[in-house]
PDB file of N, CA and C in Angstrom:
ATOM      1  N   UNK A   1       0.843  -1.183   0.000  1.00  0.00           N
ATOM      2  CA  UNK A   1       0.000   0.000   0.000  1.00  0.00           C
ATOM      3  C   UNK A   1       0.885   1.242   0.000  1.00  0.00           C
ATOM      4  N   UNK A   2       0.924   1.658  -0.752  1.00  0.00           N
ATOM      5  CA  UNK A   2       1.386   3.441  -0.788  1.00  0.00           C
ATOM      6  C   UNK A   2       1.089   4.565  -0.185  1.00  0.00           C
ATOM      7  N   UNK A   3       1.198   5.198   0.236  1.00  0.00           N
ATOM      8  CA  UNK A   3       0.862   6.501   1.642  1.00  0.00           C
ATOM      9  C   UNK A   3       1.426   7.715   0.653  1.00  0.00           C
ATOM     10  N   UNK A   4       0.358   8.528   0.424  1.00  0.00           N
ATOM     11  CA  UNK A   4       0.522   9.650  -0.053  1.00  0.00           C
ATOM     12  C   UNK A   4       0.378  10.865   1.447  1.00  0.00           C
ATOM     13  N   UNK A   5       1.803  11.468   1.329  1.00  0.00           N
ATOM     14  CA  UNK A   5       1.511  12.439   2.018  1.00  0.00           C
ATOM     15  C   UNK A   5       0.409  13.853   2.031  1.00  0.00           C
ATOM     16  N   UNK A   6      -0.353  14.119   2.369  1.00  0.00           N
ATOM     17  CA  UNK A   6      -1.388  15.552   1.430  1.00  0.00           C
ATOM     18  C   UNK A   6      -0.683  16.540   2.120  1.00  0.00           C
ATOM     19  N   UNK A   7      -0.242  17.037   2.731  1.00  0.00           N
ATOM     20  CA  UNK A   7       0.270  18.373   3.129  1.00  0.00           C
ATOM     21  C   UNK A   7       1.421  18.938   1.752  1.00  0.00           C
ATOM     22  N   UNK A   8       2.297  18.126   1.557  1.00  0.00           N
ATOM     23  CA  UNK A   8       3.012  18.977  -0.196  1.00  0.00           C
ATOM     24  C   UNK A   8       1.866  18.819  -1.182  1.00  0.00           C
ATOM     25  N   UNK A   9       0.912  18.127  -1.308  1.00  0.00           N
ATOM     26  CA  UNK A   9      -0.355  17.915  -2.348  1.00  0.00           C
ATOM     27  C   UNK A   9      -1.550  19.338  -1.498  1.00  0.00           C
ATOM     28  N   UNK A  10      -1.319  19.611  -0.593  1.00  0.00           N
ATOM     29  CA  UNK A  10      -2.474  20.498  -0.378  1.00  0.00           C
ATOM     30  C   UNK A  10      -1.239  22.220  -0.576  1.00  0.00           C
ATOM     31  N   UNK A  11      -0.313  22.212  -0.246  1.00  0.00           N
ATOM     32  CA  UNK A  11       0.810  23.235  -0.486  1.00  0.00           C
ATOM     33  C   UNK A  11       0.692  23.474  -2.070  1.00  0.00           C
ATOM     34  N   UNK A  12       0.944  22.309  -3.003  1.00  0.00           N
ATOM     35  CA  UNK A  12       1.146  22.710  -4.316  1.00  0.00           C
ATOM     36  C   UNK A  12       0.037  23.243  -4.475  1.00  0.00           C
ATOM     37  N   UNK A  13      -1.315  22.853  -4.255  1.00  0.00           N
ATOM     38  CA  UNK A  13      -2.933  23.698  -4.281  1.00  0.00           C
ATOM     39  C   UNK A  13      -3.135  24.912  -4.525  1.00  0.00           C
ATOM     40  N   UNK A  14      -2.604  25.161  -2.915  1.00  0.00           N
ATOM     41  CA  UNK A  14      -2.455  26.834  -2.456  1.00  0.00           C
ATOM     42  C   UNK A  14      -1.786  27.575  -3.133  1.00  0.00           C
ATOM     43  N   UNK A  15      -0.550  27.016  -3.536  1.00  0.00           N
ATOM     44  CA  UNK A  15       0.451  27.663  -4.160  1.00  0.00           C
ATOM     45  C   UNK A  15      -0.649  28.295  -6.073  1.00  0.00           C
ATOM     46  N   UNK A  16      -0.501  26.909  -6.438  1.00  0.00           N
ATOM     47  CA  UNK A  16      -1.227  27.215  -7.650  1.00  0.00           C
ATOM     48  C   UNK A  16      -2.578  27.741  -7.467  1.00  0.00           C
ATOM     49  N   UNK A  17      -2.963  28.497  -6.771  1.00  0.00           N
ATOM     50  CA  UNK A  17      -4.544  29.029  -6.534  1.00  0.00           C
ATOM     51  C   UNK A  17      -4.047  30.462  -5.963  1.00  0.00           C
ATOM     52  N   UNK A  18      -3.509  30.872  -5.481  1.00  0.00           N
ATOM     53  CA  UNK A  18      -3.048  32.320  -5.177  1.00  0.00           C
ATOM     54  C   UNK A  18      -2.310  32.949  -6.337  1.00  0.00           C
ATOM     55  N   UNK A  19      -1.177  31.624  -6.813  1.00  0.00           N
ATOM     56  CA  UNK A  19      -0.500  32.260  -7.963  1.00  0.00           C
ATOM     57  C   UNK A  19      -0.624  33.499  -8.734  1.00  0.00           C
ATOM     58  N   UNK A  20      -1.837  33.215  -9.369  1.00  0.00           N
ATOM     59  CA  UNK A  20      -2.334  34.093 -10.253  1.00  0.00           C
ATOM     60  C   UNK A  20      -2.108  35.737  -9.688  1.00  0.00           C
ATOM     61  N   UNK A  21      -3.103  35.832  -8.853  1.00  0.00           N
ATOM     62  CA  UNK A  21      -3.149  36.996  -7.626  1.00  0.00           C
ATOM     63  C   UNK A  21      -1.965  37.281  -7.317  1.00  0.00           C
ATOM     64  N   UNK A  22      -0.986  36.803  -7.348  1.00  0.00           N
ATOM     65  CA  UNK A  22      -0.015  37.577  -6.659  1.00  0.00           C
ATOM     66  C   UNK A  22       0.727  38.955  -7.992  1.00  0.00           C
ATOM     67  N   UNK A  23       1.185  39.930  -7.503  1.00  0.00           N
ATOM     68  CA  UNK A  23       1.254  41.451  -7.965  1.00  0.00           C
ATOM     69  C   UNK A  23       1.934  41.429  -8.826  1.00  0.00           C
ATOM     70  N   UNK A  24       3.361  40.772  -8.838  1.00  0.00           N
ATOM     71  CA  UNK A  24       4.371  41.195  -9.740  1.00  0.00           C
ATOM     72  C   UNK A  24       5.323  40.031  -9.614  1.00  0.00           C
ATOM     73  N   UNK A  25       5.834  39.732 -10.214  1.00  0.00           N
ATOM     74  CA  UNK A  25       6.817  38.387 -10.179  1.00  0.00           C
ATOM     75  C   UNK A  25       8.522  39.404 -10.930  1.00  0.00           C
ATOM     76  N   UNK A  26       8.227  40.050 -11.957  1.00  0.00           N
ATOM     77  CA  UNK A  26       9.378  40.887 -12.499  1.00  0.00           C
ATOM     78  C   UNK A  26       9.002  42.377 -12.883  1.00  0.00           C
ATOM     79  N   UNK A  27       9.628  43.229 -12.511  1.00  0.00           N
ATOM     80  CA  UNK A  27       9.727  44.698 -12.611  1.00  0.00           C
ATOM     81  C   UNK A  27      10.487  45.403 -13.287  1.00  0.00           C
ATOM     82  N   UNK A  28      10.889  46.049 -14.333  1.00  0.00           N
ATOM     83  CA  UNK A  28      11.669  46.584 -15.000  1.00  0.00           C
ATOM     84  C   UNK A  28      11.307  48.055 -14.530  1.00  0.00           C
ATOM     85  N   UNK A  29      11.689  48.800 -14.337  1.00  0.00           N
ATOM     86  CA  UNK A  29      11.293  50.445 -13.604  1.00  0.00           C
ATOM     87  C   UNK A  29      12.173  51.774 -14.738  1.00  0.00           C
ATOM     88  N   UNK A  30      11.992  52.551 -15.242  1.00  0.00           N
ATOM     89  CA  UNK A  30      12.837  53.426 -16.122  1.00  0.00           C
ATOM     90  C   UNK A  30      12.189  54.471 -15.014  1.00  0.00           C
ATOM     91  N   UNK A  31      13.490  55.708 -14.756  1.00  0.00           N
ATOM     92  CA  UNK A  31      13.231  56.632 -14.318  1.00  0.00           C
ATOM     93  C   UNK A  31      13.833  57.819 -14.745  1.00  0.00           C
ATOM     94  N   UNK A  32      13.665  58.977 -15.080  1.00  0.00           N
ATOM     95  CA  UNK A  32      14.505  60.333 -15.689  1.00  0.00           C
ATOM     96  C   UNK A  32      14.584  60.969 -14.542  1.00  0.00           C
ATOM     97  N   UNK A  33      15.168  61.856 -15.174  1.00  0.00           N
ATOM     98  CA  UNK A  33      15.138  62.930 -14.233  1.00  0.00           C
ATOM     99  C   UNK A  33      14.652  63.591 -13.179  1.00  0.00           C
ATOM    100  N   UNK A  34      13.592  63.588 -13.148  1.00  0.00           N
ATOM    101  CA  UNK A  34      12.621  63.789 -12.695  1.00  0.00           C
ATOM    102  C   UNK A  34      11.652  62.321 -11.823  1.00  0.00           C
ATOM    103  N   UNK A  35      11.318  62.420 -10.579  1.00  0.00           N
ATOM    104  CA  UNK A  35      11.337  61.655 -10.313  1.00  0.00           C
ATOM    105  C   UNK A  35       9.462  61.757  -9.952  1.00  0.00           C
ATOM    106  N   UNK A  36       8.739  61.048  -9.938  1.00  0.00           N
ATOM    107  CA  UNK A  36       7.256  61.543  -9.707  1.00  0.00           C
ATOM    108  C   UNK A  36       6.700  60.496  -8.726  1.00  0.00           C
ATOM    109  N   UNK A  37       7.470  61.127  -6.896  1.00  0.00           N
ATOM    110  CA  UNK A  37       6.971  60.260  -6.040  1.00  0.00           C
ATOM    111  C   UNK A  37       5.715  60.835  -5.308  1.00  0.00           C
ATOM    112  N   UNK A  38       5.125  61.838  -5.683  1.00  0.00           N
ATOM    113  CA  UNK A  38       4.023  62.725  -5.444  1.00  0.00           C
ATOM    114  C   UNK A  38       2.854  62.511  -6.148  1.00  0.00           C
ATOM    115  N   UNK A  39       1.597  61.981  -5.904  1.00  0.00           N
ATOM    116  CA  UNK A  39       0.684  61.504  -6.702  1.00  0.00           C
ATOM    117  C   UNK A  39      -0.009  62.479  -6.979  1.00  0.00           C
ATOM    118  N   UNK A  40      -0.078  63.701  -6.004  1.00  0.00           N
ATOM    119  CA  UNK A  40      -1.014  64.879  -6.124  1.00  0.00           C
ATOM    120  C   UNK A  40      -0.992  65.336  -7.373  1.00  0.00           C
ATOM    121  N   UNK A  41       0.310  65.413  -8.308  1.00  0.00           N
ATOM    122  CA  UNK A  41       0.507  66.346  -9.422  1.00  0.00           C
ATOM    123  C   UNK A  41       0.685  65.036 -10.698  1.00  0.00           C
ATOM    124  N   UNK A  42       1.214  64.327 -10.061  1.00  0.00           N
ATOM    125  CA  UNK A  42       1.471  63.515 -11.157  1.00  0.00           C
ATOM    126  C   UNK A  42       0.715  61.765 -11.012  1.00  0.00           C
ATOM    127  N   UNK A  43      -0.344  61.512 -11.566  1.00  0.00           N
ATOM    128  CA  UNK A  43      -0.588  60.273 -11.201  1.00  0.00           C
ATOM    129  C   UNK A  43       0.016  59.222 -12.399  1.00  0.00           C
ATOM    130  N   UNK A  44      -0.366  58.018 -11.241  1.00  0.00           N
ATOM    131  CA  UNK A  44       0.153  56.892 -12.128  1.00  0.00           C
ATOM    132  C   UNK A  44      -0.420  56.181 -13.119  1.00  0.00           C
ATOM    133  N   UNK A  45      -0.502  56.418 -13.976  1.00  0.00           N
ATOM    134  CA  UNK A  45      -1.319  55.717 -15.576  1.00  0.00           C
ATOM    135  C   UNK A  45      -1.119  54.079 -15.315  1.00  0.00           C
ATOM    136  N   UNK A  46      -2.046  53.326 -15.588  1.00  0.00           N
ATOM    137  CA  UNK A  46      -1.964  51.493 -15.248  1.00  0.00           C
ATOM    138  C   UNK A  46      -2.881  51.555 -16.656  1.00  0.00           C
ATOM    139  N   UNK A  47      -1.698  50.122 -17.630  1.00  0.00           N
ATOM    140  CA  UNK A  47      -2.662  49.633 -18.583  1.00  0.00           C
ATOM    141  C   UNK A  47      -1.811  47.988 -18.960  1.00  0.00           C
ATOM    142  N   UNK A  48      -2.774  47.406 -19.278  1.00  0.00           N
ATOM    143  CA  UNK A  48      -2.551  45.930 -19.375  1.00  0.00           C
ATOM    144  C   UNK A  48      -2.254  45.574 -21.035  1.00  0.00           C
ATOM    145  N   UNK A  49      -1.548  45.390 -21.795  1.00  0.00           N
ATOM    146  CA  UNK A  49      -1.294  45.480 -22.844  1.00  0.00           C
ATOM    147  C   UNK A  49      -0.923  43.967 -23.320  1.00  0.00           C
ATOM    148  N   UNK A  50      -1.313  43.337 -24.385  1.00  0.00           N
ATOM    149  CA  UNK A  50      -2.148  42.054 -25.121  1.00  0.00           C
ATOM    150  C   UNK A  50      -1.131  42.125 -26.654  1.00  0.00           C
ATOM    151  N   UNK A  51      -0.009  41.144 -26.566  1.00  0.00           N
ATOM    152  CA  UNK A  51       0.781  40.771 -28.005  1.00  0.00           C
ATOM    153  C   UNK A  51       0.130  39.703 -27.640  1.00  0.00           C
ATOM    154  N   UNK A  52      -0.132  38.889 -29.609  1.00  0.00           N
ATOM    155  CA  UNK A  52      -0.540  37.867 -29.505  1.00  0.00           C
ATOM    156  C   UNK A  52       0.282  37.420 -31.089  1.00  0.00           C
ATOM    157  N   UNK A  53       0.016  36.188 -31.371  1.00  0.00           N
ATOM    158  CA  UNK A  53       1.139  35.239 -32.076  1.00  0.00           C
ATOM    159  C   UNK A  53       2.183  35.504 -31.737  1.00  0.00           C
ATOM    160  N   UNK A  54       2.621  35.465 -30.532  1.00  0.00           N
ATOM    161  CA  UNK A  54       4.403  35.272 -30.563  1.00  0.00           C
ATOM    162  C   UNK A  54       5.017  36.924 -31.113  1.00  0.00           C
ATOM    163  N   UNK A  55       4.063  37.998 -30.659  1.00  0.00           N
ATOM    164  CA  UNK A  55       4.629  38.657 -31.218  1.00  0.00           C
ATOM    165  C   UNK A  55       4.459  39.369 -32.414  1.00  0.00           C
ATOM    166  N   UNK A  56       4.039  38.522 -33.131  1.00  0.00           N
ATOM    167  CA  UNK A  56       3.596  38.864 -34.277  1.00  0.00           C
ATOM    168  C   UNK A  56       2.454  40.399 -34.532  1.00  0.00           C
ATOM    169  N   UNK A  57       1.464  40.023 -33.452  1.00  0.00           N
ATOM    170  CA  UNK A  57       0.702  41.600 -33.867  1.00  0.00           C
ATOM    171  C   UNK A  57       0.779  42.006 -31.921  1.00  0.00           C
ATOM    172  N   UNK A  58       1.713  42.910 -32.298  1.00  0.00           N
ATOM    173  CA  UNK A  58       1.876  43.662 -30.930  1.00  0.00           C
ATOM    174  C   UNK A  58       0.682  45.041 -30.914  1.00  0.00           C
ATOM    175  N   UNK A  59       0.546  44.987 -29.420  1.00  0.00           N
ATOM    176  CA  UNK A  59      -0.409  46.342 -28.769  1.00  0.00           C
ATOM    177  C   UNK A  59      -0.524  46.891 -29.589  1.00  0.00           C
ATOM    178  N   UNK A  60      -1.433  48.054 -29.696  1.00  0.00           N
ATOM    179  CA  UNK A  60      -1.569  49.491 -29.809  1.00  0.00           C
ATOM    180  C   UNK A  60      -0.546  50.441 -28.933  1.00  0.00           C
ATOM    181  N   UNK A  61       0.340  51.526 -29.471  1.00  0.00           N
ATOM    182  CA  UNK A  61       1.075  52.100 -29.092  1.00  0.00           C
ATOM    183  C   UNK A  61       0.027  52.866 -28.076  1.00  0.00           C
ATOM    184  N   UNK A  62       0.811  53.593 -26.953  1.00  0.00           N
ATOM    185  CA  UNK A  62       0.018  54.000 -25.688  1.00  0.00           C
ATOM    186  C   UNK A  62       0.467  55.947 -26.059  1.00  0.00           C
ATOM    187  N   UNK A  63      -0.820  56.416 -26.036  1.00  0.00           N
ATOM    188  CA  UNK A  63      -0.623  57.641 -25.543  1.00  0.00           C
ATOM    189  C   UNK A  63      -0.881  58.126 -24.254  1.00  0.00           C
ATOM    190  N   UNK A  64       0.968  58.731 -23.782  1.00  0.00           N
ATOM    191  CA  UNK A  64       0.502  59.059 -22.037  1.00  0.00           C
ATOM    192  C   UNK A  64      -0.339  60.211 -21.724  1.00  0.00           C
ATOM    193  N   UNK A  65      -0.724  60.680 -22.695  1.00  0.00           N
ATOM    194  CA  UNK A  65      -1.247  62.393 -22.593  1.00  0.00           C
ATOM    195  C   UNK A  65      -0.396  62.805 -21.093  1.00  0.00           C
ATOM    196  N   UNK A  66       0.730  63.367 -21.653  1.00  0.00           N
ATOM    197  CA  UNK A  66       1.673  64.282 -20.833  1.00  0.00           C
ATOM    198  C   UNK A  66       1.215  65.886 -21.405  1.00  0.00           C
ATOM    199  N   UNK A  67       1.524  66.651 -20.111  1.00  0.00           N
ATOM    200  CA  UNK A  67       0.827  68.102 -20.605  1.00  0.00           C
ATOM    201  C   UNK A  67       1.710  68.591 -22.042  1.00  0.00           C
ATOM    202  N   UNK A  68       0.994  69.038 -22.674  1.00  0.00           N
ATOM    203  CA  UNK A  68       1.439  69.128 -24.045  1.00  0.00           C
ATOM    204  C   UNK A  68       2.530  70.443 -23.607  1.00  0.00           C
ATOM    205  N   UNK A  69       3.077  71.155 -23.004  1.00  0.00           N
ATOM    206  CA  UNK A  69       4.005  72.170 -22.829  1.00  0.00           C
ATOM    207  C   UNK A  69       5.159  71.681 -22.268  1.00  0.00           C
ATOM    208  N   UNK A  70       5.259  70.344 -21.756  1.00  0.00           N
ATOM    209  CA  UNK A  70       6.527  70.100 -21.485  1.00  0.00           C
ATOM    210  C   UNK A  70       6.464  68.587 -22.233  1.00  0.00           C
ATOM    211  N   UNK A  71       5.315  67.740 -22.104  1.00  0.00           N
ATOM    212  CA  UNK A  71       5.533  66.683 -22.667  1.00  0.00           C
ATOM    213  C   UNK A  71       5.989  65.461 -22.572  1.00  0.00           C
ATOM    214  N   UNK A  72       6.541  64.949 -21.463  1.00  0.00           N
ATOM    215  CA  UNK A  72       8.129  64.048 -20.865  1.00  0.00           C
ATOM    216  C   UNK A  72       7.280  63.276 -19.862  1.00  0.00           C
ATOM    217  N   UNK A  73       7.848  62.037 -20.125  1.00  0.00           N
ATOM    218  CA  UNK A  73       7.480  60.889 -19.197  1.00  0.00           C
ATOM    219  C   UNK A  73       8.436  61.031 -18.270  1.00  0.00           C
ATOM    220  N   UNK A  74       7.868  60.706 -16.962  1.00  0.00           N
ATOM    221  CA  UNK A  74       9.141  60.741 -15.841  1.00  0.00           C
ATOM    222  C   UNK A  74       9.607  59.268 -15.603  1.00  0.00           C
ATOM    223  N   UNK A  75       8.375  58.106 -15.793  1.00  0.00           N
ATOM    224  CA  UNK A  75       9.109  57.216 -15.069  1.00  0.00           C
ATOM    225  C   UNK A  75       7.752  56.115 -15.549  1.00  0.00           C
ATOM    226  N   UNK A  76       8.393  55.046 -16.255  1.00  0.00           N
ATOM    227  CA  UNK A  76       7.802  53.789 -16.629  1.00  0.00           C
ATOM    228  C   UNK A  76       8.179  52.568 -16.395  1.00  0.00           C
ATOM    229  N   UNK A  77       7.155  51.753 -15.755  1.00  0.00           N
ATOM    230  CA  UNK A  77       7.770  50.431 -15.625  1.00  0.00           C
ATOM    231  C   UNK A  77       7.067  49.546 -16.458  1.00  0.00           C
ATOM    232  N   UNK A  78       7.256  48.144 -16.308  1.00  0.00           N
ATOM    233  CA  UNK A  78       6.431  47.012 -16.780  1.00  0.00           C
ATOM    234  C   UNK A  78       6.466  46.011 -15.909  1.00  0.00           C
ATOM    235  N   UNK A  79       5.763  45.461 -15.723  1.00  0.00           N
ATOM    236  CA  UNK A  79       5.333  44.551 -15.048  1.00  0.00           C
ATOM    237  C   UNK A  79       4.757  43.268 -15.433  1.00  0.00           C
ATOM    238  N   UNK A  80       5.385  41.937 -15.252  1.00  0.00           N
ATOM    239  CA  UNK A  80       5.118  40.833 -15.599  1.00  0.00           C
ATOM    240  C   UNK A  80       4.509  39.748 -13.903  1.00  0.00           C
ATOM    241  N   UNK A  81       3.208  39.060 -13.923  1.00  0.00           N
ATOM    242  CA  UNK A  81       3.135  38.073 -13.070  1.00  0.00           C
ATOM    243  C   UNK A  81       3.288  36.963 -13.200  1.00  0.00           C
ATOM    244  N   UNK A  82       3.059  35.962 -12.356  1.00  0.00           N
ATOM    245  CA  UNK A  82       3.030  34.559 -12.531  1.00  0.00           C
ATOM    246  C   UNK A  82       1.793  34.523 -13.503  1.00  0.00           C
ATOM    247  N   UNK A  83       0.728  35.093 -12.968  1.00  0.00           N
ATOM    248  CA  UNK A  83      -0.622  35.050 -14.200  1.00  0.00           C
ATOM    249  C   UNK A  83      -0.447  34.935 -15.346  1.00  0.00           C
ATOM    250  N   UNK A  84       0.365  36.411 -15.723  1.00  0.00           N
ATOM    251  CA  UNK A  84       0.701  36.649 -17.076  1.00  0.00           C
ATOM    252  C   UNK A  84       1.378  35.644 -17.552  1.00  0.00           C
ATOM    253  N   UNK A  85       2.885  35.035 -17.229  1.00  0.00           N
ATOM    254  CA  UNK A  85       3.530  34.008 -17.318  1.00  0.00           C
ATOM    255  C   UNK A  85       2.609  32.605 -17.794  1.00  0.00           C
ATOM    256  N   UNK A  86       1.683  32.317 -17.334  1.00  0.00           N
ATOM    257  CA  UNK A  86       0.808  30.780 -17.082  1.00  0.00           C
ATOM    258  C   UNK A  86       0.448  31.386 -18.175  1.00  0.00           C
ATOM    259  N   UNK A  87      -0.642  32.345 -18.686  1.00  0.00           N
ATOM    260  CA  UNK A  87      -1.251  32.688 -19.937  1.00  0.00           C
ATOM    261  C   UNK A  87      -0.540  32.225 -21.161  1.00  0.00           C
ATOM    262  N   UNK A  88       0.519  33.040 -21.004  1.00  0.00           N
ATOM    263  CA  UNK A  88       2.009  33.140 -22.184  1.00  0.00           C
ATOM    264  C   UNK A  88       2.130  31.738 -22.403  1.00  0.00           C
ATOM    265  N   UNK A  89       2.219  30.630 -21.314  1.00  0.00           N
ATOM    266  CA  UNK A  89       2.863  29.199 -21.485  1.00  0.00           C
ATOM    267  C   UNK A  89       1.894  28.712 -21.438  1.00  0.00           C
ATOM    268  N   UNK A  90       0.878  28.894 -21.578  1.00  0.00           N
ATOM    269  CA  UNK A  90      -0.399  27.793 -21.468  1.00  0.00           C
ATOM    270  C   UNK A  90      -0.877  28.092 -23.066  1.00  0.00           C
ATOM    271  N   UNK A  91      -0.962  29.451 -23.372  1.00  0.00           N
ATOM    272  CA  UNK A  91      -0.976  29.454 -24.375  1.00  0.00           C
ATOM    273  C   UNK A  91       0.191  29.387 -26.100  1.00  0.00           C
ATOM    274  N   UNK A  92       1.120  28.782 -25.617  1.00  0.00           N
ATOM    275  CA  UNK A  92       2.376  28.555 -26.300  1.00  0.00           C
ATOM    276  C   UNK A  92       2.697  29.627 -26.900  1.00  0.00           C
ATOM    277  N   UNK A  93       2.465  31.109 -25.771  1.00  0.00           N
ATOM    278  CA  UNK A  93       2.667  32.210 -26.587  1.00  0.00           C
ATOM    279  C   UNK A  93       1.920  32.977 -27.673  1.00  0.00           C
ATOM    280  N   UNK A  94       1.084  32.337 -27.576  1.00  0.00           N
ATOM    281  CA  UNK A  94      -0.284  32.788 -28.704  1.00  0.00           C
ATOM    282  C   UNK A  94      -0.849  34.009 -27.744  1.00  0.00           C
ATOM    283  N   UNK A  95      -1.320  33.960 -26.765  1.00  0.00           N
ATOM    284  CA  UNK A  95      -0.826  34.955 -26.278  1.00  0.00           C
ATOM    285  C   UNK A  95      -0.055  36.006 -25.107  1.00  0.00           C
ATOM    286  N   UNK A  96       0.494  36.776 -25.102  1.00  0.00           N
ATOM    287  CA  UNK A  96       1.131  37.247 -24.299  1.00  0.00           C
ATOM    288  C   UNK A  96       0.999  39.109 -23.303  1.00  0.00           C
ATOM    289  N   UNK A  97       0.260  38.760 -22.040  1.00  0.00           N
ATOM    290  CA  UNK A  97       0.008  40.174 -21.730  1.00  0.00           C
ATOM    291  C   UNK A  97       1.257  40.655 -20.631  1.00  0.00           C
ATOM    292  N   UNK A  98       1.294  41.757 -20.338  1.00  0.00           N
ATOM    293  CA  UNK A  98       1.995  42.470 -19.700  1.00  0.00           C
ATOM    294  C   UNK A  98       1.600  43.788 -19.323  1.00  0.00           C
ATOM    295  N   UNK A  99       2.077  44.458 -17.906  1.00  0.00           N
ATOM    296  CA  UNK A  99       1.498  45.435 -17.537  1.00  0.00           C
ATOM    297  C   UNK A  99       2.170  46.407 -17.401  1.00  0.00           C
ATOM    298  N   UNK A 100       1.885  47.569 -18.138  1.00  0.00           N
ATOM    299  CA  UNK A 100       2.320  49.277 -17.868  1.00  0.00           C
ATOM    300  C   UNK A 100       1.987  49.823 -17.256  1.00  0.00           C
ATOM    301  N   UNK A 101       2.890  50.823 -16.668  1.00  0.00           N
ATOM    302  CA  UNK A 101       2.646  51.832 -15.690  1.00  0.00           C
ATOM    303  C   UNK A 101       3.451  52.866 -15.618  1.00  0.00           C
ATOM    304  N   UNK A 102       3.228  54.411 -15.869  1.00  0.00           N
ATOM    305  CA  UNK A 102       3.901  55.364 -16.230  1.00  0.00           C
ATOM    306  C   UNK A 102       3.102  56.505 -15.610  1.00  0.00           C
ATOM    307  N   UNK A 103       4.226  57.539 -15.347  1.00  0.00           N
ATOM    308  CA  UNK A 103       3.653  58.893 -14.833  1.00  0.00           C
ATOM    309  C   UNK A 103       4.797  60.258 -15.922  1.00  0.00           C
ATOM    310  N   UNK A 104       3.883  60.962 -16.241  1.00  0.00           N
ATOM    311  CA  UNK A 104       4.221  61.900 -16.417  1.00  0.00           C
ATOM    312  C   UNK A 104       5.195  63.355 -15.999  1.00  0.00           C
ATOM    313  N   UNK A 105       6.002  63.770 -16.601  1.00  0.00           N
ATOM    314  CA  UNK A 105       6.784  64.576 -15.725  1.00  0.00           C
ATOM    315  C   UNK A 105       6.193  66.101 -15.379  1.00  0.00           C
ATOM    316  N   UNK A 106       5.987  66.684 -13.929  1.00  0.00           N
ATOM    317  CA  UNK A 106       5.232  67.769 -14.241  1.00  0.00           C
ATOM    318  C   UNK A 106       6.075  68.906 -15.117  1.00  0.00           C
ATOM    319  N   UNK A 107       5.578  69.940 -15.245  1.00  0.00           N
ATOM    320  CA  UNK A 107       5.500  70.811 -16.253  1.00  0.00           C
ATOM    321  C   UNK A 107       6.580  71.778 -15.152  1.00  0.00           C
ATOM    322  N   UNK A 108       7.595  72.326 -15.825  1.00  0.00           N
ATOM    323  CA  UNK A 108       8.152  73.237 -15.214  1.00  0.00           C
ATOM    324  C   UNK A 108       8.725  74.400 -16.287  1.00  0.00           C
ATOM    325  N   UNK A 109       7.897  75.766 -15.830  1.00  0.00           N
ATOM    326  CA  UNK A 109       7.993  76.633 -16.511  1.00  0.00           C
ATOM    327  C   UNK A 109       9.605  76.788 -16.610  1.00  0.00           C
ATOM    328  N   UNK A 110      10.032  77.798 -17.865  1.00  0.00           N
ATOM    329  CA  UNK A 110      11.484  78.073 -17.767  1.00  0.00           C
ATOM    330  C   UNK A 110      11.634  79.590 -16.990  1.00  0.00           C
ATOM    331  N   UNK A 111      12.486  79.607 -16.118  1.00  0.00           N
ATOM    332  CA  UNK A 111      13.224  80.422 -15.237  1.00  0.00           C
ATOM    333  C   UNK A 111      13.962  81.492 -15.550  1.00  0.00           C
ATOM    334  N   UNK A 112      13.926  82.748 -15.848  1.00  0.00           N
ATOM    335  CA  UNK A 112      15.619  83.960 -16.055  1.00  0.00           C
ATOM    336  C   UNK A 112      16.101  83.803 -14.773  1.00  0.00           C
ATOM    337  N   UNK A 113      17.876  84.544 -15.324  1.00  0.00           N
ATOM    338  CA  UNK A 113      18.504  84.758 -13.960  1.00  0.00           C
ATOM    339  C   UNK A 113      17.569  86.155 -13.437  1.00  0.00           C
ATOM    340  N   UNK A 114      17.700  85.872 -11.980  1.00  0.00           N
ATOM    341  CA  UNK A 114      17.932  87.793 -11.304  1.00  0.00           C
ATOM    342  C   UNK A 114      18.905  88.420 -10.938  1.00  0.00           C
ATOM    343  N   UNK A 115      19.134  89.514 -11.780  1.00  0.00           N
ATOM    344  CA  UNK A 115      20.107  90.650 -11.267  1.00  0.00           C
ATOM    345  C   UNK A 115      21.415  90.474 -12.103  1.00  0.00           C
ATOM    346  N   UNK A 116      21.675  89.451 -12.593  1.00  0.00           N
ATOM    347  CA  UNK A 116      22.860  89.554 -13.968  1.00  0.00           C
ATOM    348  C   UNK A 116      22.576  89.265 -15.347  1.00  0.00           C
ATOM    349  N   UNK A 117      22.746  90.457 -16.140  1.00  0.00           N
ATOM    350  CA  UNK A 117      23.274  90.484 -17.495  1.00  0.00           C
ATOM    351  C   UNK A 117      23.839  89.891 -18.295  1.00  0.00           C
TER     352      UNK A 117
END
């Protein structure tokens, strides 16, 4: 008779049933100059973006609508989960999502000196 343990059979369960849910598995982060840790002025844009054949017909390009007078992204990441991952490999890559997230840089008027020529 064979004795299956269930506690690693009820672990792998859990594991594969939260999976999905969990936030971020890889982060790539780009940041300029400008850094936009202030949400008041600058919020954070979230969009989920869908290549499918391998690539073949990628997203729609994203407009950040940054204020048209300065224009400049401050800081974009992407974001991949285990979710996304299982999709990608379950679907042999047919298809593949991933998540954006970007803020805008605020607008900063240009400055003269005072008092020198």
């Amino acid at each position: 008779m064979i004795k299956i343990n269930c506690l690693p059979v009820a672990l792998i369960i859990l594991i594969m049933a939260t999976a999905p849910v969990i936030d971020s598995c890889t982060t790539t982060r780009i940041v300029t100059k400008y850094d936009s840790d202030t949400f008041a002025n600058n919020p954070l844009n979230k969009k989920t973006t869908w290549a499918f054949a391998w690539g073949l017909v990628q997203p729609k390009d994203i407009n950040p609508k940054c204020d048209s007078r300065f224009n400049h992204l401050d800081m974009v990441t992407q974001k991949n989960n285990l979710g996304f991952a299982l999709i990608s490999v379950l679907s042999l890559g047919i298809v593949m999502p991933q998540r954006i997230e970007w803020s805008c840089a605020p607008y900063s008027p240009p400055t003269d000196s005072l008092g020198h020529n």
